[in-house]
PDB file of N, CA and C in Angstrom:
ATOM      1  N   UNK A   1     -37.436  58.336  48.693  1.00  0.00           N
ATOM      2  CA  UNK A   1     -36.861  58.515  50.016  1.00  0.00           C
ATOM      3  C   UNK A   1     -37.651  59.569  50.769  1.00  0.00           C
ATOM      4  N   UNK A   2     -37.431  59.361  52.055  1.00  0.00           N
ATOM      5  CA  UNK A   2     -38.250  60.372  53.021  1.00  0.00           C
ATOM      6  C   UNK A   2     -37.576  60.861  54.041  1.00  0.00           C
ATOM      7  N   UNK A   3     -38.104  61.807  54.597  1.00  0.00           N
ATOM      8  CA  UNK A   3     -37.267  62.495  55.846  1.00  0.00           C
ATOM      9  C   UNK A   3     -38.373  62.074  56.787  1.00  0.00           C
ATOM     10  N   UNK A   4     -37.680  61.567  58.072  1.00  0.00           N
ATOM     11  CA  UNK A   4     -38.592  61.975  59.101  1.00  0.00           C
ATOM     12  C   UNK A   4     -38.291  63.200  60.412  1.00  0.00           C
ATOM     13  N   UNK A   5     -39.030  63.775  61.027  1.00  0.00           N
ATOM     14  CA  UNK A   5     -38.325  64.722  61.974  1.00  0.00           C
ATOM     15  C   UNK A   5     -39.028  64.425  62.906  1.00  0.00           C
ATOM     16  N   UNK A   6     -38.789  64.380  63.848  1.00  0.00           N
ATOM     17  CA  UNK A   6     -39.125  63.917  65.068  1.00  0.00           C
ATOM     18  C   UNK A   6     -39.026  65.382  66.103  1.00  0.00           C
ATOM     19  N   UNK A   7     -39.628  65.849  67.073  1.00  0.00           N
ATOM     20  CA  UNK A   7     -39.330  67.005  68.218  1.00  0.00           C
ATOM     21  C   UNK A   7     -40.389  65.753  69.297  1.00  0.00           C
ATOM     22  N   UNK A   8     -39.368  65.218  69.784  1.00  0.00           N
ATOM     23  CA  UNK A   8     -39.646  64.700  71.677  1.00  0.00           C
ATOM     24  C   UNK A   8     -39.211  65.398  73.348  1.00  0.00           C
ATOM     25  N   UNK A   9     -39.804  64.603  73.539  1.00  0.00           N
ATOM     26  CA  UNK A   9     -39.433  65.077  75.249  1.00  0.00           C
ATOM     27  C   UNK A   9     -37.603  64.157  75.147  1.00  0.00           C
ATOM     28  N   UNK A  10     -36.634  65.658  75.643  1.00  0.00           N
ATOM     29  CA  UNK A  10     -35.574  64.690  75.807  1.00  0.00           C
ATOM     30  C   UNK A  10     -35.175  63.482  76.508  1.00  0.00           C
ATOM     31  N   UNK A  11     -36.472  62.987  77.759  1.00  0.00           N
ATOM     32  CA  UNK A  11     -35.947  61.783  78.281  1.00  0.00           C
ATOM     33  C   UNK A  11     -36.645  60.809  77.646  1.00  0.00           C
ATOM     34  N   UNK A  12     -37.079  60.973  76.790  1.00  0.00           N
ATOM     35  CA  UNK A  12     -37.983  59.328  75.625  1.00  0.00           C
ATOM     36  C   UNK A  12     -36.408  58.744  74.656  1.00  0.00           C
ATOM     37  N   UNK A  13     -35.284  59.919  74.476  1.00  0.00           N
ATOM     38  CA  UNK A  13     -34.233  59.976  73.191  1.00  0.00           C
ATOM     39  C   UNK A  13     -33.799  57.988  73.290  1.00  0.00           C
ATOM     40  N   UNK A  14     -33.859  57.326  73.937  1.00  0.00           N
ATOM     41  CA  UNK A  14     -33.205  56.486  74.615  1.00  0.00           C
ATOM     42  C   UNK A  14     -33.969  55.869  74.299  1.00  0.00           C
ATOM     43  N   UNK A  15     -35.455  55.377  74.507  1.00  0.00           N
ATOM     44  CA  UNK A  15     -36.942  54.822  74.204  1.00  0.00           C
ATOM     45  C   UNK A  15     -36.587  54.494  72.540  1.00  0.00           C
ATOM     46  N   UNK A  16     -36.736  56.065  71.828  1.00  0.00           N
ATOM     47  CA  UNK A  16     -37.047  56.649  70.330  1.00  0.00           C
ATOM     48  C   UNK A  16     -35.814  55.226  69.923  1.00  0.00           C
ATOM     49  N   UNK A  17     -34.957  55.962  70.102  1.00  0.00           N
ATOM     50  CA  UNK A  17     -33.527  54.867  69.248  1.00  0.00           C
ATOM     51  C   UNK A  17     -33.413  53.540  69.500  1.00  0.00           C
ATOM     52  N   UNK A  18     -33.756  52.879  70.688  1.00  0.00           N
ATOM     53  CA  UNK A  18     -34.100  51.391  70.496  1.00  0.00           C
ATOM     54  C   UNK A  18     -35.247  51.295  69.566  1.00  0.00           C
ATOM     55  N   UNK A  19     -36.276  51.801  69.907  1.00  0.00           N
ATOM     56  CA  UNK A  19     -37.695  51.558  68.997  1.00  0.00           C
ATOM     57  C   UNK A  19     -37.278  51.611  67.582  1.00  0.00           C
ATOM     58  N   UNK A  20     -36.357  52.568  67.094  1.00  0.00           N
ATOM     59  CA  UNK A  20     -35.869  52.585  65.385  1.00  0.00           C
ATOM     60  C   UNK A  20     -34.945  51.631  65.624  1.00  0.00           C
ATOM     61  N   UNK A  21     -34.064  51.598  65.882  1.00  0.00           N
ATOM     62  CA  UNK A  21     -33.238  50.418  66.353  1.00  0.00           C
ATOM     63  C   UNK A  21     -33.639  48.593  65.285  1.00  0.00           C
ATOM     64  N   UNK A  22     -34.684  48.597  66.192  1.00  0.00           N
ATOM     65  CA  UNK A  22     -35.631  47.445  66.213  1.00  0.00           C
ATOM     66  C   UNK A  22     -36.516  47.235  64.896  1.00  0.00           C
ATOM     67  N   UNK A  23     -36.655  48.128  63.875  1.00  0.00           N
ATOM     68  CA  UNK A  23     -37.161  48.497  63.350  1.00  0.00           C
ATOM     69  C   UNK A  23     -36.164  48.345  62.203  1.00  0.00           C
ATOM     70  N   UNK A  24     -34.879  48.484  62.334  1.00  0.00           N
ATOM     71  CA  UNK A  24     -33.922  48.186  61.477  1.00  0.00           C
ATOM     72  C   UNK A  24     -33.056  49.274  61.037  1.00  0.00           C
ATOM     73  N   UNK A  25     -33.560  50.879  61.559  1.00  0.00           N
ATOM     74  CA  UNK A  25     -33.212  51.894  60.975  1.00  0.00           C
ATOM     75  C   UNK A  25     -31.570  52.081  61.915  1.00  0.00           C
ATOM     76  N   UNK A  26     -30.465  52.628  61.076  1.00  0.00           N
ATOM     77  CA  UNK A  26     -29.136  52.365  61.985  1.00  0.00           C
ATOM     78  C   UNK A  26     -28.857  53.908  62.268  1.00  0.00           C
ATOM     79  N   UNK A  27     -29.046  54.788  61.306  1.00  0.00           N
ATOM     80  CA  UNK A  27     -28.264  56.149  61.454  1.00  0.00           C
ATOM     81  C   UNK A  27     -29.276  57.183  61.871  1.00  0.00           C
ATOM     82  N   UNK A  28     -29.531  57.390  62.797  1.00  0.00           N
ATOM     83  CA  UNK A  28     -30.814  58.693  63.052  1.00  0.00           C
ATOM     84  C   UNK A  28     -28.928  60.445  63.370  1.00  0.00           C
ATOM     85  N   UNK A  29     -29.888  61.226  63.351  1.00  0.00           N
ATOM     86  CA  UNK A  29     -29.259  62.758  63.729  1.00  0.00           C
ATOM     87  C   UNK A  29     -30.087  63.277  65.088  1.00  0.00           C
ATOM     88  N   UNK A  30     -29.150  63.580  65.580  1.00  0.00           N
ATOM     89  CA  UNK A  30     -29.820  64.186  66.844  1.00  0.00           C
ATOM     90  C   UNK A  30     -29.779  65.659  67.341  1.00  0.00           C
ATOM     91  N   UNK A  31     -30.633  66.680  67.699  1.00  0.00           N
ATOM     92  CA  UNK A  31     -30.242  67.637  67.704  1.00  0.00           C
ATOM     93  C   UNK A  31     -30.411  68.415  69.021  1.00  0.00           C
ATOM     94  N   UNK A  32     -30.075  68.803  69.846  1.00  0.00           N
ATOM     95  CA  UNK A  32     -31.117  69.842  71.011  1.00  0.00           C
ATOM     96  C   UNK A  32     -31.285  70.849  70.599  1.00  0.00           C
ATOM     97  N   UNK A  33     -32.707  70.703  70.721  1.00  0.00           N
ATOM     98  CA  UNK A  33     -33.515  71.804  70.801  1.00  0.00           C
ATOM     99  C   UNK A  33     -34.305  72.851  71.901  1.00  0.00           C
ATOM    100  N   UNK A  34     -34.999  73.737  71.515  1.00  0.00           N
ATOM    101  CA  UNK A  34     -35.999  74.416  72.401  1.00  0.00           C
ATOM    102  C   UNK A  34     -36.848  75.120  71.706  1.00  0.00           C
ATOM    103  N   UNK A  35     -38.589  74.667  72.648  1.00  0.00           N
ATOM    104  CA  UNK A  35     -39.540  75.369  71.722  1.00  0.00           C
ATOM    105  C   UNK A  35     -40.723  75.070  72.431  1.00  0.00           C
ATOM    106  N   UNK A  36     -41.979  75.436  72.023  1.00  0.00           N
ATOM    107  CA  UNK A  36     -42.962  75.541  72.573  1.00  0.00           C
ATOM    108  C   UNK A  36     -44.552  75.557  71.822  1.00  0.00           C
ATOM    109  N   UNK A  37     -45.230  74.423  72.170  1.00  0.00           N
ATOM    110  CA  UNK A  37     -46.323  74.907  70.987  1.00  0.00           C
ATOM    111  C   UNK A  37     -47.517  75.304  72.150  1.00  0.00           C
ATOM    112  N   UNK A  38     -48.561  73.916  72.587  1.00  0.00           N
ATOM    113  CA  UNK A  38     -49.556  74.585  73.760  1.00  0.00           C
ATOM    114  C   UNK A  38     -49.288  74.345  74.722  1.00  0.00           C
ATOM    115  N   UNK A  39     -48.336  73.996  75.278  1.00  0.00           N
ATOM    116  CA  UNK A  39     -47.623  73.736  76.555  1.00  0.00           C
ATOM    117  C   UNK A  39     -47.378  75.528  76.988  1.00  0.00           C
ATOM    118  N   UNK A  40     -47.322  76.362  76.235  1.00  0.00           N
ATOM    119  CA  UNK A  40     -46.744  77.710  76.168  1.00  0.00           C
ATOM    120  C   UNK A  40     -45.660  77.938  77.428  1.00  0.00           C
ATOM    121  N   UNK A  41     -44.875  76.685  77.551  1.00  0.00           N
ATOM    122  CA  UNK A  41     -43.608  77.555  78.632  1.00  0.00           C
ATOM    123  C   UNK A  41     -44.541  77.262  79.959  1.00  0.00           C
ATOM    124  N   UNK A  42     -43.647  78.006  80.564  1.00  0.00           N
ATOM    125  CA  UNK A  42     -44.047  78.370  81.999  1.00  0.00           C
ATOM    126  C   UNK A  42     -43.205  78.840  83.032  1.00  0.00           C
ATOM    127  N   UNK A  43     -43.576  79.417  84.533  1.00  0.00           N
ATOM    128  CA  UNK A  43     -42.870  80.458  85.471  1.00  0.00           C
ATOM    129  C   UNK A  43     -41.990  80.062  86.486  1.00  0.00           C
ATOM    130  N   UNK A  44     -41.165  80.498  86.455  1.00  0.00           N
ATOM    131  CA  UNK A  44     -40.126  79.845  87.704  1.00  0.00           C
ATOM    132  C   UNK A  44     -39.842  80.820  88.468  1.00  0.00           C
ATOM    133  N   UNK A  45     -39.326  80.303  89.365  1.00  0.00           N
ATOM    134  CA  UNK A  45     -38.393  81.450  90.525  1.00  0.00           C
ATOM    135  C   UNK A  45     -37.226  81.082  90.692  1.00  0.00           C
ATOM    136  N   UNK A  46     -36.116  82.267  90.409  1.00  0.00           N
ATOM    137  CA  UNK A  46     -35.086  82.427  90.666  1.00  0.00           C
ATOM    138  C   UNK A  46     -34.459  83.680  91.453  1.00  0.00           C
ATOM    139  N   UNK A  47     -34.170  83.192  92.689  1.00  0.00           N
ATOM    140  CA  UNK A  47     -33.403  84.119  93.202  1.00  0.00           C
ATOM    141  C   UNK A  47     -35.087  85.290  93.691  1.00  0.00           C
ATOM    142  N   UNK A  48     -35.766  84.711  94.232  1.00  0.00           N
ATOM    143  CA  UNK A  48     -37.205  85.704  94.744  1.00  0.00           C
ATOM    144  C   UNK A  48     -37.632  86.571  93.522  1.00  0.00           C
ATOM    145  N   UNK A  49     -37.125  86.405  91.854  1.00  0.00           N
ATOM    146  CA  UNK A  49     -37.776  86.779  91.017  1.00  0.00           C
ATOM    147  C   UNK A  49     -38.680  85.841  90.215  1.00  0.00           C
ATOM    148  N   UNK A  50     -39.324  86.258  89.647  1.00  0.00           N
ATOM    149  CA  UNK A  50     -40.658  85.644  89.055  1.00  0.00           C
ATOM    150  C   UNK A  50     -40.304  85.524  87.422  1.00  0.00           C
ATOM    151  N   UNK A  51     -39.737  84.633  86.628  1.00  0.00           N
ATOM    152  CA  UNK A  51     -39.870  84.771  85.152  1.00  0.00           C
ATOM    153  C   UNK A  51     -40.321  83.389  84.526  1.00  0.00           C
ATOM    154  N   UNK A  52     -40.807  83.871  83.150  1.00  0.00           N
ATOM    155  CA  UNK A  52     -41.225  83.234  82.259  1.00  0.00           C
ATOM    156  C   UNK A  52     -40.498  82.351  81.507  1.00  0.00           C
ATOM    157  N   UNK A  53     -40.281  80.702  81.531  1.00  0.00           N
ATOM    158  CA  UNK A  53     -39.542  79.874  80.688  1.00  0.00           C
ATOM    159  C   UNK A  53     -40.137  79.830  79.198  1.00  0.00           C
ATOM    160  N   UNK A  54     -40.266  80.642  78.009  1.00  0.00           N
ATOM    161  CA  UNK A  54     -41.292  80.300  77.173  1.00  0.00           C
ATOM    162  C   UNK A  54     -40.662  78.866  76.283  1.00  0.00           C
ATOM    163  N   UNK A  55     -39.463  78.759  75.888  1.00  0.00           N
ATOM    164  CA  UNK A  55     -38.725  77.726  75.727  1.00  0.00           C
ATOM    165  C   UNK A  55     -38.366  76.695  76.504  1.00  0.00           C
ATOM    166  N   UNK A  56     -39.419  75.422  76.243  1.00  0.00           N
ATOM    167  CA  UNK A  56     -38.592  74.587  76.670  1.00  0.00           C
ATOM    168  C   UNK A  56     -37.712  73.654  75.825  1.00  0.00           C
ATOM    169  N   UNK A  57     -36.943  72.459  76.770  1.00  0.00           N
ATOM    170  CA  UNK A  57     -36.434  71.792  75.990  1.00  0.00           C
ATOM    171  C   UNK A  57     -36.980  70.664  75.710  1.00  0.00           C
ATOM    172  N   UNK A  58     -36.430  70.440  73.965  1.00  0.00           N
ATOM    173  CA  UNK A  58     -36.645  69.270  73.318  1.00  0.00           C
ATOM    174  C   UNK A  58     -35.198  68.429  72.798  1.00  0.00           C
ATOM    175  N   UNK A  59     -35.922  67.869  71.966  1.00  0.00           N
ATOM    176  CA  UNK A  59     -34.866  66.809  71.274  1.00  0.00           C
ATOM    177  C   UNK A  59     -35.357  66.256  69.928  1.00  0.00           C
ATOM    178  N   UNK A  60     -34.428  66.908  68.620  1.00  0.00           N
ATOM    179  CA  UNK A  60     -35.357  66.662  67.295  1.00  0.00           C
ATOM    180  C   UNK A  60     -34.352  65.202  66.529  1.00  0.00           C
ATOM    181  N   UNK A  61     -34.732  64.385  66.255  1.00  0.00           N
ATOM    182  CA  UNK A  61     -34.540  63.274  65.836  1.00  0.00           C
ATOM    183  C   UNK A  61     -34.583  63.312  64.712  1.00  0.00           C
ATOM    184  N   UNK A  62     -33.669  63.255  63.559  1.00  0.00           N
ATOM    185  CA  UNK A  62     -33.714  63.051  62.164  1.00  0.00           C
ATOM    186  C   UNK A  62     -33.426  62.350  61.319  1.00  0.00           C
ATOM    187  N   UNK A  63     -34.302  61.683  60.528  1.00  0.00           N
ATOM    188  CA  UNK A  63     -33.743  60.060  59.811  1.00  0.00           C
ATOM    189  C   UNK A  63     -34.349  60.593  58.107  1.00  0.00           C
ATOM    190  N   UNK A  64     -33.426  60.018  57.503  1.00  0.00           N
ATOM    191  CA  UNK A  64     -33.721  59.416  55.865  1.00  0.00           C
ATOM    192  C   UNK A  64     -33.812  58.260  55.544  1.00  0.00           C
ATOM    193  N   UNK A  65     -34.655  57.979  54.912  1.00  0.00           N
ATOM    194  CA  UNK A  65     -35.195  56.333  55.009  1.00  0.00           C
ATOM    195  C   UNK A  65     -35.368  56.164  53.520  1.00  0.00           C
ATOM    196  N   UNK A  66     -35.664  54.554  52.753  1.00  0.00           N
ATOM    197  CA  UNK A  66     -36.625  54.449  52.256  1.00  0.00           C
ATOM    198  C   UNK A  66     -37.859  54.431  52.689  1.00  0.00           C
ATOM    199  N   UNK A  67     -38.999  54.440  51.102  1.00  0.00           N
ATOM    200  CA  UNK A  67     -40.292  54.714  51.657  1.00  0.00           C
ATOM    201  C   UNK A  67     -40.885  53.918  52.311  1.00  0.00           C
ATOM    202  N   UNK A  68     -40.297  52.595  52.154  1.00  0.00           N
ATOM    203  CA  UNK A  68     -41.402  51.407  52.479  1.00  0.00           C
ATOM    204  C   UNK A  68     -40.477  51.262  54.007  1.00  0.00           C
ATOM    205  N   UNK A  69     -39.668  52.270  54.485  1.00  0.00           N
ATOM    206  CA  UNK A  69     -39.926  51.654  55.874  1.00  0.00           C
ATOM    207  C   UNK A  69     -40.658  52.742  56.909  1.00  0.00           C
ATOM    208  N   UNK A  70     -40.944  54.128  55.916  1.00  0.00           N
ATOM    209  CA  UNK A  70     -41.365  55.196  56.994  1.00  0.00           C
ATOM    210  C   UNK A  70     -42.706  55.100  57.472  1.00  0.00           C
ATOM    211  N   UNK A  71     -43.786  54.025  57.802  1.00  0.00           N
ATOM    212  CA  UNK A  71     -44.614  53.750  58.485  1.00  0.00           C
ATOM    213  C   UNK A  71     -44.156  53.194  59.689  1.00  0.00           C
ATOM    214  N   UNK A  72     -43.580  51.998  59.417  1.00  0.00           N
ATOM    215  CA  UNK A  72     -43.066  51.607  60.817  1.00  0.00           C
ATOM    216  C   UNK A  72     -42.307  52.293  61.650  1.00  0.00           C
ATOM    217  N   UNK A  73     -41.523  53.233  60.943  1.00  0.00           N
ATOM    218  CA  UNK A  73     -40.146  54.251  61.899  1.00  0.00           C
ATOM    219  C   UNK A  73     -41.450  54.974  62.523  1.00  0.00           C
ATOM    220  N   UNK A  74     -41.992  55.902  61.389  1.00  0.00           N
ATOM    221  CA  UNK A  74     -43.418  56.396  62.480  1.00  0.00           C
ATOM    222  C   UNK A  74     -43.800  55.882  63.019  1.00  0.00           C
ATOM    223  N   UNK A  75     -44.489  54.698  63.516  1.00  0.00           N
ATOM    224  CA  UNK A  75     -44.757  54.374  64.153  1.00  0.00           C
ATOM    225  C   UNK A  75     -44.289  53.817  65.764  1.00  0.00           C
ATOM    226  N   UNK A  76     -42.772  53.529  65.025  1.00  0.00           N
ATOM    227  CA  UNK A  76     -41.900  53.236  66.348  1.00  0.00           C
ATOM    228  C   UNK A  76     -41.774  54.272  67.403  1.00  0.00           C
ATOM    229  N   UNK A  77     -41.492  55.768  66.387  1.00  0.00           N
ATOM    230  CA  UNK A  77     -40.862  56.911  67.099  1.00  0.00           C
ATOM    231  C   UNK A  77     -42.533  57.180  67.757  1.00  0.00           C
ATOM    232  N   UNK A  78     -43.656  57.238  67.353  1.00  0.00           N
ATOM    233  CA  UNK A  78     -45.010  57.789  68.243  1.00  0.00           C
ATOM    234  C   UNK A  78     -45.161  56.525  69.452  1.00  0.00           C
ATOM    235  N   UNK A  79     -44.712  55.396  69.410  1.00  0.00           N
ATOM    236  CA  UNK A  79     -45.109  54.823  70.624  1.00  0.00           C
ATOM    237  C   UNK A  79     -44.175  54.845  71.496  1.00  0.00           C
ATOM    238  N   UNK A  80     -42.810  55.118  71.311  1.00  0.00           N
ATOM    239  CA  UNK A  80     -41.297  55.105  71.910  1.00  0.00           C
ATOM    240  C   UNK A  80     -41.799  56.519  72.555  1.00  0.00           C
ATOM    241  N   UNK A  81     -42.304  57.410  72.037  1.00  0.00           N
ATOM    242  CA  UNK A  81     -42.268  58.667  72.635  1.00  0.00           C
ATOM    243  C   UNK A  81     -43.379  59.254  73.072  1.00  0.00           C
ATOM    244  N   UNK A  82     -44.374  58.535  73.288  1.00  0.00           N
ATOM    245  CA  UNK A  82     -45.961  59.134  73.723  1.00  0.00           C
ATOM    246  C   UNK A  82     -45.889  58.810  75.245  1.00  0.00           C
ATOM    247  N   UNK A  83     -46.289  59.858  75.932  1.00  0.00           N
ATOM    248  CA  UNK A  83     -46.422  59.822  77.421  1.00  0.00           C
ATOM    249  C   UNK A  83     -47.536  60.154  77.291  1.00  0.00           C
ATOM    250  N   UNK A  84     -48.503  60.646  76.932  1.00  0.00           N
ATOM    251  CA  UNK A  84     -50.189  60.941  77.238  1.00  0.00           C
ATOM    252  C   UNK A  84     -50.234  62.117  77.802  1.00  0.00           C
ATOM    253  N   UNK A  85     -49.048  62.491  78.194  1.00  0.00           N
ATOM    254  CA  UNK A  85     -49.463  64.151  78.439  1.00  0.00           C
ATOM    255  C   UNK A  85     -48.924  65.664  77.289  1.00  0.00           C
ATOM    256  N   UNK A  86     -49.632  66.689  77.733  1.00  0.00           N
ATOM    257  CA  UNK A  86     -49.359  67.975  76.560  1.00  0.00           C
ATOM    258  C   UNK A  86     -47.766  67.717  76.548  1.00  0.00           C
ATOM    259  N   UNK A  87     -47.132  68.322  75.131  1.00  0.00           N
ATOM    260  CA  UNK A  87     -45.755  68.394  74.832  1.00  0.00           C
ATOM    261  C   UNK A  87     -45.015  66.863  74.525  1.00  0.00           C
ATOM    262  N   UNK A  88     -45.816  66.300  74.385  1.00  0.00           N
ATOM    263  CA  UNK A  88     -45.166  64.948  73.460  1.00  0.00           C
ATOM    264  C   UNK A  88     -44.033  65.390  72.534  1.00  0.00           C
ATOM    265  N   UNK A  89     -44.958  65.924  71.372  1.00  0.00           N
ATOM    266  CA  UNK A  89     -43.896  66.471  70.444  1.00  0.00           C
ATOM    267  C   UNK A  89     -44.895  66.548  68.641  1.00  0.00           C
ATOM    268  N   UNK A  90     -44.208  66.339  67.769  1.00  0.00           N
ATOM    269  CA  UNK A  90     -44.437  65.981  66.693  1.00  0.00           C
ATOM    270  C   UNK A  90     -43.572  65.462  65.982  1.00  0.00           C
ATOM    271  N   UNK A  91     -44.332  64.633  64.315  1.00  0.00           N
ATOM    272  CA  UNK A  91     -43.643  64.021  63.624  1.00  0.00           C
ATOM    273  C   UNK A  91     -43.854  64.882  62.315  1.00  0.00           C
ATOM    274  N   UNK A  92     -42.911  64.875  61.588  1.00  0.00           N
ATOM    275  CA  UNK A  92     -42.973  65.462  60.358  1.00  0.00           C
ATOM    276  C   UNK A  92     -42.491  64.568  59.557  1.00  0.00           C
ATOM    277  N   UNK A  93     -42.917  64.138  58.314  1.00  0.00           N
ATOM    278  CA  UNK A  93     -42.297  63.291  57.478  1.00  0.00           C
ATOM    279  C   UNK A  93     -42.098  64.300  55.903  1.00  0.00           C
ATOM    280  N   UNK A  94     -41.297  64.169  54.961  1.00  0.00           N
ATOM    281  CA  UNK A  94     -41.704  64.939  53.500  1.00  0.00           C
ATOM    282  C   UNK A  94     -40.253  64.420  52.935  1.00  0.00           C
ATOM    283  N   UNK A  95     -40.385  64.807  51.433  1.00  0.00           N
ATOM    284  CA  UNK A  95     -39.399  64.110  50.730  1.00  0.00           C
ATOM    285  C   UNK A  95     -38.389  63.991  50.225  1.00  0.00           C
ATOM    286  N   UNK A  96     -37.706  63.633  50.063  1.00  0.00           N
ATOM    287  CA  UNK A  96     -35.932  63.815  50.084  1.00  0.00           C
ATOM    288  C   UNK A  96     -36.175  63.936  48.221  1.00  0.00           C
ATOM    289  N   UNK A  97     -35.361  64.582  47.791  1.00  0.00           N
ATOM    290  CA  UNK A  97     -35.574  64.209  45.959  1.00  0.00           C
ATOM    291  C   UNK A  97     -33.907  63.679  46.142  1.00  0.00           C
ATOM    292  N   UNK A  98     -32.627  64.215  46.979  1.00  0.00           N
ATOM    293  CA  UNK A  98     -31.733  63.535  46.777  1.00  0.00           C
ATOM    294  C   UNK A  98     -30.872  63.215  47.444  1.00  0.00           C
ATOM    295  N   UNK A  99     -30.106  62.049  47.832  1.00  0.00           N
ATOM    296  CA  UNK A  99     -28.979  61.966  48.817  1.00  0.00           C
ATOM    297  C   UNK A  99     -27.550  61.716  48.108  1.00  0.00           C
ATOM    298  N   UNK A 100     -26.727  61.868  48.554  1.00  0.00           N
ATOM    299  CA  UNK A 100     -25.227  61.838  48.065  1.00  0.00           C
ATOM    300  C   UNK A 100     -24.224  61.268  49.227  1.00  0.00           C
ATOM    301  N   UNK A 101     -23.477  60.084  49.341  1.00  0.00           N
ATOM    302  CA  UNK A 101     -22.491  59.946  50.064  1.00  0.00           C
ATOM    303  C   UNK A 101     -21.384  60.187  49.965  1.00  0.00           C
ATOM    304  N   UNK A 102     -20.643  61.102  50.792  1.00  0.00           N
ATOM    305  CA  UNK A 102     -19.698  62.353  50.572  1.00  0.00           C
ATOM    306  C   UNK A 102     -18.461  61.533  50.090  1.00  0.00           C
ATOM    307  N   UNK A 103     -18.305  60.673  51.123  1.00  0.00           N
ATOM    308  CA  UNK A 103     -17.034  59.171  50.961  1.00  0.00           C
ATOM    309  C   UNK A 103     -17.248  58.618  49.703  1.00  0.00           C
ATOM    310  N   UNK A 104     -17.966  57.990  49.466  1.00  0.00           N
ATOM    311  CA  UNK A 104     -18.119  57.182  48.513  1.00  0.00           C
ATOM    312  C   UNK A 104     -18.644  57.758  47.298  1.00  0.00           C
ATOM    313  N   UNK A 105     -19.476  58.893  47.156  1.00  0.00           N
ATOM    314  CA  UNK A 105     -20.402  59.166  46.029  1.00  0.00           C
ATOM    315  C   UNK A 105     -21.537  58.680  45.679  1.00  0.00           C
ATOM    316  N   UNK A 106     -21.440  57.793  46.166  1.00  0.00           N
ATOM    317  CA  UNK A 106     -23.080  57.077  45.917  1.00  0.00           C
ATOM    318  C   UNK A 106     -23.983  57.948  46.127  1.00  0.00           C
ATOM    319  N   UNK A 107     -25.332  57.648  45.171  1.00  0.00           N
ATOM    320  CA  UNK A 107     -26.376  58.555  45.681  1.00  0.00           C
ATOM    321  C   UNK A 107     -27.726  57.370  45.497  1.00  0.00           C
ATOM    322  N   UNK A 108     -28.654  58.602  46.082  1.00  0.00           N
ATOM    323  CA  UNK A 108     -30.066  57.727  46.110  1.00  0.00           C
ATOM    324  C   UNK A 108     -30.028  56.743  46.980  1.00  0.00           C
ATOM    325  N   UNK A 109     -30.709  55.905  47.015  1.00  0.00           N
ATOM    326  CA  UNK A 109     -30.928  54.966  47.994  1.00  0.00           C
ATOM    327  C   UNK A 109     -29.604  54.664  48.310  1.00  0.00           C
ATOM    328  N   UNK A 110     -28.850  54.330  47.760  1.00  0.00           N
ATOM    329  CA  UNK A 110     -27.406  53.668  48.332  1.00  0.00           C
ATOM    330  C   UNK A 110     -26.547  54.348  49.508  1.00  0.00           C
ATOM    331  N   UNK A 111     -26.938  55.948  49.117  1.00  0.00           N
ATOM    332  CA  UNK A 111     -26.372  56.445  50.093  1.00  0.00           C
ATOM    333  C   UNK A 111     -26.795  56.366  51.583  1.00  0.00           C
ATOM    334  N   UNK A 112     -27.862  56.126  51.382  1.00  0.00           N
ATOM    335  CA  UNK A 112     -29.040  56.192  52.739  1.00  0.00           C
ATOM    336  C   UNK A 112     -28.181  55.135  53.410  1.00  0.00           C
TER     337      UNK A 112
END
């Protein structure tokens, strides 16, 4: 099993979940976020003062999968969410050693 993590632009969230959707995946986690990698923020005005946004916002997407479907989910979530400009986001994938379903008990794949 695998994790994937997703950090997008929050207006793709809508894009991302049909694209997994389609893909077959049913249960993603959703989280808001804020953060910044080379986009580094940027300055606004409020009120005739001058400050620094260094946080912006995101939206982190989180799925457990089997293995044999986390190419395609990657792949869904990078084309669902690529605009071509800085601050896309990133994907992180790495490995689950265990899942447990709280209801039922099942674990390992079943729980997924």
């Amino acid at each position: 099993m695998k994790k994937i993590e997703a950090i997008i632009k929050p207006f793709k969230l809508d894009e991302v979940k049909e694209a997994l959707q389609e893909v077959g995946l049913q249960g993603i986690t959703v989280t808001e976020a804020k953060g910044f990698g080379r986009q580094k923020g940027h300055t606004e005005l409020y009120r005739g003062a001058e400050y620094v946004v260094d946080f912006l916002p995101k939206v982190k997407v989180e799925i457990v999968l089997n293995d044999d479907l986390v190419d395609k989910a990657v792949e869904a979530i990078r084309d669902a969410a690529q605009t071509g400009r800085i601050g896309d986001g990133k994907i992180f994938v790495s490995s689950i050693e265990e899942a447990i379903r709280i209801r039922t008990g099942e674990t390992g794949e079943d729980a997924v």
